[in-house]
Structure formats: structure tokens, C-alpha cells
N, C-alpha and C. Protein backbone atom coordinates (compact mmCIF):
# COMPACT_ATOMS: atom_id res chain seq x y z
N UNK A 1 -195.91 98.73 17.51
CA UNK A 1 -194.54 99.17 17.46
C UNK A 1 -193.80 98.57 18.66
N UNK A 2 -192.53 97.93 18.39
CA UNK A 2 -191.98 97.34 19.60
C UNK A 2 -190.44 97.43 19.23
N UNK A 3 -189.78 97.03 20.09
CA UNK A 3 -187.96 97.04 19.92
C UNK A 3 -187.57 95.52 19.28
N UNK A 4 -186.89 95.08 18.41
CA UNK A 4 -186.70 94.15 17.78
C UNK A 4 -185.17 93.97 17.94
N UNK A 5 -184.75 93.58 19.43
CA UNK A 5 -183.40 93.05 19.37
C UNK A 5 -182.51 92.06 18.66
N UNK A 6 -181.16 92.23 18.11
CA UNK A 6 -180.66 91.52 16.79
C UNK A 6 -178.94 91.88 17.58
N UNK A 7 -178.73 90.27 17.54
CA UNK A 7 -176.80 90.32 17.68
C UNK A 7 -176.79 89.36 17.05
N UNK A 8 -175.58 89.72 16.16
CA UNK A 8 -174.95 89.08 15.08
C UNK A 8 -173.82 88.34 15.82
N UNK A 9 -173.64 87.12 15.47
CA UNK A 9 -172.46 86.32 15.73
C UNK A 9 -172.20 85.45 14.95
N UNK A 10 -170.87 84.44 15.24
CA UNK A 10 -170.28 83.69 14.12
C UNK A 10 -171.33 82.28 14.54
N UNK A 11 -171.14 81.37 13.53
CA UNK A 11 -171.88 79.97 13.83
C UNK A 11 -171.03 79.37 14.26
N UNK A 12 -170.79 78.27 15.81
CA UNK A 12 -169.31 77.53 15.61
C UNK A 12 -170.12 76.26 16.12
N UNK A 13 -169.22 75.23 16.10
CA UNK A 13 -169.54 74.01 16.79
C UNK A 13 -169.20 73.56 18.09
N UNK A 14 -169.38 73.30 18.92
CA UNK A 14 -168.68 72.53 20.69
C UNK A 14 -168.49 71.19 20.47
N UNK A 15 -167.03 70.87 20.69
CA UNK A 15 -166.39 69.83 21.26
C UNK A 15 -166.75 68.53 20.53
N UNK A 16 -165.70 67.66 20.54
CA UNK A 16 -165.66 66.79 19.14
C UNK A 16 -167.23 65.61 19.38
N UNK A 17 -167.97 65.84 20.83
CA UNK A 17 -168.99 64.56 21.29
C UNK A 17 -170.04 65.33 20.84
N UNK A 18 -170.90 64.99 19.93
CA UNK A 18 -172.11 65.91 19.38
C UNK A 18 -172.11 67.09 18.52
N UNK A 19 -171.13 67.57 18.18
CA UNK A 19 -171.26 68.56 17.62
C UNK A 19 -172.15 70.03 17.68
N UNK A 20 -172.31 70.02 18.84
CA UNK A 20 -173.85 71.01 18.70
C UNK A 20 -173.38 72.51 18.42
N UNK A 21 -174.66 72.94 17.71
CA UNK A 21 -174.22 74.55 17.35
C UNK A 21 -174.01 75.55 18.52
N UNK A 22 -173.28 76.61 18.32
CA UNK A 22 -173.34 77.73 19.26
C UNK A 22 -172.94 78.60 18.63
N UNK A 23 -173.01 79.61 19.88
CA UNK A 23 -172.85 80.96 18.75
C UNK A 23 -171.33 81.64 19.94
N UNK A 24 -170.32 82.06 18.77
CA UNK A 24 -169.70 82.20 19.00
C UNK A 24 -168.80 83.50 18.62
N UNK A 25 -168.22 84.32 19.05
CA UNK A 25 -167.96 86.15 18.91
C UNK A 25 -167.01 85.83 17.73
N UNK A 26 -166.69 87.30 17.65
CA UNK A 26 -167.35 88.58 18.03
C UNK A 26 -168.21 88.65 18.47
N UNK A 27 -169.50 89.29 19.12
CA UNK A 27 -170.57 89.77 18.99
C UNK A 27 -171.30 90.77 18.79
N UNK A 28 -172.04 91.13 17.64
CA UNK A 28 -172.14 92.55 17.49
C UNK A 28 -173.91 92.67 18.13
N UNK A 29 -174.61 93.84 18.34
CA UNK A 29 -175.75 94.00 18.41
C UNK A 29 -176.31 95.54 17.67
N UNK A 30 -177.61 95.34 17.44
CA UNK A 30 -178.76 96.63 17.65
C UNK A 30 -179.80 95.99 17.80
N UNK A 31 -180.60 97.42 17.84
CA UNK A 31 -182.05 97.45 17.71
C UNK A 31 -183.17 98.12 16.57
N UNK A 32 -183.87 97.78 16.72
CA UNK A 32 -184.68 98.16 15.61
C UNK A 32 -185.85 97.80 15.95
N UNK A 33 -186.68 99.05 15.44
CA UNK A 33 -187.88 99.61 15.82
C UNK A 33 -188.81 99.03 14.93
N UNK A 34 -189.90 98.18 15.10
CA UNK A 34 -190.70 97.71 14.73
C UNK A 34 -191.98 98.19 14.22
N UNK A 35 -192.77 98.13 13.25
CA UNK A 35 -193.78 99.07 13.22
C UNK A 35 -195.17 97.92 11.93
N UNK A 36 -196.10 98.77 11.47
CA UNK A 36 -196.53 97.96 10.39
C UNK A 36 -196.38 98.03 8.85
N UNK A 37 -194.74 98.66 8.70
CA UNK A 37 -194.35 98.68 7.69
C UNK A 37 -192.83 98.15 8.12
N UNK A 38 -192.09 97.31 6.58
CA UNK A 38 -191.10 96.73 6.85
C UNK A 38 -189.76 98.41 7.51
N UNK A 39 -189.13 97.79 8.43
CA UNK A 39 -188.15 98.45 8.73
C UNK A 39 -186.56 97.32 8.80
N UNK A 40 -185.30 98.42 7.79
CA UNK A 40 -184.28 97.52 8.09
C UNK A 40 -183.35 98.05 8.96
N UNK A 41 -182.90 96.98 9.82
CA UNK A 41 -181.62 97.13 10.58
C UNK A 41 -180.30 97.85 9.66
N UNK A 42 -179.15 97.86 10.33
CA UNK A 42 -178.09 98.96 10.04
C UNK A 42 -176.85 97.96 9.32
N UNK A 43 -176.44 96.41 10.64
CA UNK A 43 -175.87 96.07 10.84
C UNK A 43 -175.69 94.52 9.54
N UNK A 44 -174.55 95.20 8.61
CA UNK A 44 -174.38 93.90 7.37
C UNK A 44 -173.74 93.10 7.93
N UNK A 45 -174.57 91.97 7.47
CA UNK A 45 -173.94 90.56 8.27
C UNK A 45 -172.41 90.37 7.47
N UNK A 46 -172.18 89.41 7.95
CA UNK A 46 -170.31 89.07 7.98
C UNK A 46 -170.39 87.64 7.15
N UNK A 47 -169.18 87.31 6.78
CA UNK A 47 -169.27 85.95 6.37
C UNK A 47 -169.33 84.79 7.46
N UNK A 48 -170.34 83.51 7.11
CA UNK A 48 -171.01 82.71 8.63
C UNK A 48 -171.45 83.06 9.32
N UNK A 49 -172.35 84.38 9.86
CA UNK A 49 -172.64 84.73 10.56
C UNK A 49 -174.39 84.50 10.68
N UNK A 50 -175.05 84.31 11.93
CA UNK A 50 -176.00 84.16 12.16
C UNK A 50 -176.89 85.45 12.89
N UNK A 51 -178.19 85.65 12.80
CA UNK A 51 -178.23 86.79 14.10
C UNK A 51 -179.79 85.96 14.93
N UNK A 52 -178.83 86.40 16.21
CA UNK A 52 -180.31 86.02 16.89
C UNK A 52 -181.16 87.40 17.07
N UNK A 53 -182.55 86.80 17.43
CA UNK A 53 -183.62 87.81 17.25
C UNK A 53 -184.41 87.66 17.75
N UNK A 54 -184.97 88.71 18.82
CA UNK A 54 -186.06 88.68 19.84
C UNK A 54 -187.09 89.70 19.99
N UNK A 55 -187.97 89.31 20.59
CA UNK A 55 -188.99 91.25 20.47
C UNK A 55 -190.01 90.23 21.32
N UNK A 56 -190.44 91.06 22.21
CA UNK A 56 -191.47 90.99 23.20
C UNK A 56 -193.18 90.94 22.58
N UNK A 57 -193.23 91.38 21.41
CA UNK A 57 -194.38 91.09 20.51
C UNK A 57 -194.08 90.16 19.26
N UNK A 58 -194.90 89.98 18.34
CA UNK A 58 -194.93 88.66 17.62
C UNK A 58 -194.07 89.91 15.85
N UNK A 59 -193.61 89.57 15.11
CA UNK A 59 -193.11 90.04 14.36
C UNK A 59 -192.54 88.86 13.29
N UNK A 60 -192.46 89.21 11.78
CA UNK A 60 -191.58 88.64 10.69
C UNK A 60 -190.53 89.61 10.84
N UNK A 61 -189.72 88.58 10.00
CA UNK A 61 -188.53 89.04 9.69
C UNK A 61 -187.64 88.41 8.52
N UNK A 62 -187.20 88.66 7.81
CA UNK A 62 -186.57 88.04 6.46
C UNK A 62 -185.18 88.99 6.12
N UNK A 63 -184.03 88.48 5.62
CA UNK A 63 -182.90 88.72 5.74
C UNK A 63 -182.54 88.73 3.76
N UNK A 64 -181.99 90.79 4.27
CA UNK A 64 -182.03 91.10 2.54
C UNK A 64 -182.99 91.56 1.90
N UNK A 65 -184.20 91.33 2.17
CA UNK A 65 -185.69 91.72 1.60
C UNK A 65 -186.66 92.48 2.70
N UNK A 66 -187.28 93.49 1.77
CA UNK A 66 -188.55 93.48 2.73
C UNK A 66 -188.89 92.67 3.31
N UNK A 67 -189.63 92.76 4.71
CA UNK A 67 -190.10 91.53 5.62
C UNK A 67 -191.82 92.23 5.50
N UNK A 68 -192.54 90.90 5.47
CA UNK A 68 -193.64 90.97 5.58
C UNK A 68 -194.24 89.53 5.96
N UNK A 69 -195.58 89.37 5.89
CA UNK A 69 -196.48 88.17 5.96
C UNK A 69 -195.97 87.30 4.98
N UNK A 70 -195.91 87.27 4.31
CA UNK A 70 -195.78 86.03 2.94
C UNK A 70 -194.28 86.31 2.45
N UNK A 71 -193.76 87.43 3.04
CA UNK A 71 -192.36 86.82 2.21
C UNK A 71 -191.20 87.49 4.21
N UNK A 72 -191.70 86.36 4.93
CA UNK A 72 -190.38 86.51 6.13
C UNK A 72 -190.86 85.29 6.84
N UNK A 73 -189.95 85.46 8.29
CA UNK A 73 -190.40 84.58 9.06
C UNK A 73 -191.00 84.62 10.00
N UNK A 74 -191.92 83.69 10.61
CA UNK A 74 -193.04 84.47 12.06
C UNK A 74 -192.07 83.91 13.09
N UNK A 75 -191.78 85.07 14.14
CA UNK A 75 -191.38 84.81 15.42
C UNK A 75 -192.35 85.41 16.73
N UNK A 76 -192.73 84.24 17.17
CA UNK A 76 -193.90 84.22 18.08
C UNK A 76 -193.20 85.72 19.15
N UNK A 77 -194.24 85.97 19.93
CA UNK A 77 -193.81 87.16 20.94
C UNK A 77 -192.88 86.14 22.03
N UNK A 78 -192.02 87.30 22.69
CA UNK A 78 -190.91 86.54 23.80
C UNK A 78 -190.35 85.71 23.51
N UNK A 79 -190.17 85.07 22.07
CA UNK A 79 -189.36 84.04 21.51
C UNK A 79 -187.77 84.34 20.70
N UNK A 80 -186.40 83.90 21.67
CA UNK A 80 -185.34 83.86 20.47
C UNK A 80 -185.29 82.98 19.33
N UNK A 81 -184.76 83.66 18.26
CA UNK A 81 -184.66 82.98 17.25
C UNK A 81 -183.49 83.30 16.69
N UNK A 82 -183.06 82.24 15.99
CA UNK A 82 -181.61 82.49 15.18
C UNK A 82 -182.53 82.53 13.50
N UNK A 83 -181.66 83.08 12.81
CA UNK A 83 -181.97 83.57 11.21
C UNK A 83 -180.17 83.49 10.55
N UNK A 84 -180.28 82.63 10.02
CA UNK A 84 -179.38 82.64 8.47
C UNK A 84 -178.76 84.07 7.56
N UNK A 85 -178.01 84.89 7.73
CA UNK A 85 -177.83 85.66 6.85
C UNK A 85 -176.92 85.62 5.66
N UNK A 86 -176.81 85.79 4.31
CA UNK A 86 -176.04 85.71 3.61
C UNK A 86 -174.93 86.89 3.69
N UNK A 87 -173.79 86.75 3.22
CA UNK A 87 -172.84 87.70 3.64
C UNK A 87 -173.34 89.55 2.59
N UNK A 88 -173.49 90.61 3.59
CA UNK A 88 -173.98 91.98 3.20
C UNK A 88 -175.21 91.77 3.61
N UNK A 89 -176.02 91.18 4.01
CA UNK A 89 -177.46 91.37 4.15
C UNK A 89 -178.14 91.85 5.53
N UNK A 90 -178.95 92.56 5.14
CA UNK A 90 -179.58 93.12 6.72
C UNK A 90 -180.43 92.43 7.63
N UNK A 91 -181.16 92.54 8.20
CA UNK A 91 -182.35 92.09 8.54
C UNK A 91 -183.09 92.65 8.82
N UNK A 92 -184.95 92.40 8.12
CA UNK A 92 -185.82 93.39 8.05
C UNK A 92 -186.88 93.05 8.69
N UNK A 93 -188.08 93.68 9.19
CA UNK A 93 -188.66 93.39 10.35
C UNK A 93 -190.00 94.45 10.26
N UNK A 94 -191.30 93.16 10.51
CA UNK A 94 -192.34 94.14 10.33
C UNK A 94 -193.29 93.37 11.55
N UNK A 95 -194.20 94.30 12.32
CA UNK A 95 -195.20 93.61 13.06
C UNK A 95 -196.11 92.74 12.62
N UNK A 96 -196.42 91.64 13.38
CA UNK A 96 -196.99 91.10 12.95
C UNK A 96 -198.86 91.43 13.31
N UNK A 97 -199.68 91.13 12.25
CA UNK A 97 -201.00 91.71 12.93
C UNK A 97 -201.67 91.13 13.70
């Protein structure tokens, strides 16, 4: 069981030399409690919006669906990650074993 931090923001681009992604506000956040059954967050994503996602232990996560082994994504422990959400969708989150 661990805390599974999640802020939602918009996707934008920087400056016309490279284009590179960033993340850009609003910014919303929660948390969510991790366990070995899927648990979903609160917070429906927006239209373009991305969420980053962190947790101090190793965990899936999949956006809209139960999260599990075979149907999310592995995010190593102490690692951010950005995740894709479609517009209304949550993000769901299970330990990984």
C-alpha cells in the first residue's frame, strides 16, 4: 500500500526552436491510495490533458479501466511519469507485486 501522486495538466508546447512538450496549468492534483486491488482516483480528466504520476513503490496504472498487470502501465518505484487521458477518464492504480 503506498500514496500514488497524480496532477492533471494541459499538454502545451515551448517556443517556436524545438517544439518540446511541457506541461502547462491549470494544475489540478490528488492522491490515491494504492493497494493490491485496482483503486480509482476522483479527478476526470479535461480535454488535452495529461496527468503526471509518481509513487515511491513500483505500481500500474491505466486510464478509464481497471489497472492491473496485463491491462495498465508499469511505473518503476520513484519514477515520474506522464499518462494520456481521454476526456472523463480517471486514473486507476494497483501495486505492483
Amino acid at each position: 500500500m503506498a500514496t500514488v501522486y497524480v496532477t492533471m495538466q494541459q499538454a502545451g508546447v515551448r517556443g517556436a526552436v524545438g517544439n518540446q512538450p511541457v506541461a502547462a496549468g491549470p494544475f489540478r492534483s490528488e492522491t490515491i491510495t494504492s493497494s493490491g486491488t485496482s483503486a480509482a482516483g476522483a479527478l476526470a480528466s479535461r480535454t488535452g490533458e495529461v496527468a503526471s504520476v509518481f509513487c515511491a513503490t513500483a505500481i500500474y496504472v491505466n486510464s478509464g479501466a481497471t489497472a492491473s498487470p496485463t491491462a495498465g502501465k508499469y511505473i518503476p518505484a520513484s519514477t515520474m511519469v506522464e499518462v494520456g487521458l481521454q476526456r472523463g477518464h480517471v486514473l486507476h492504480v494497483i501495486d505492483a507485486a
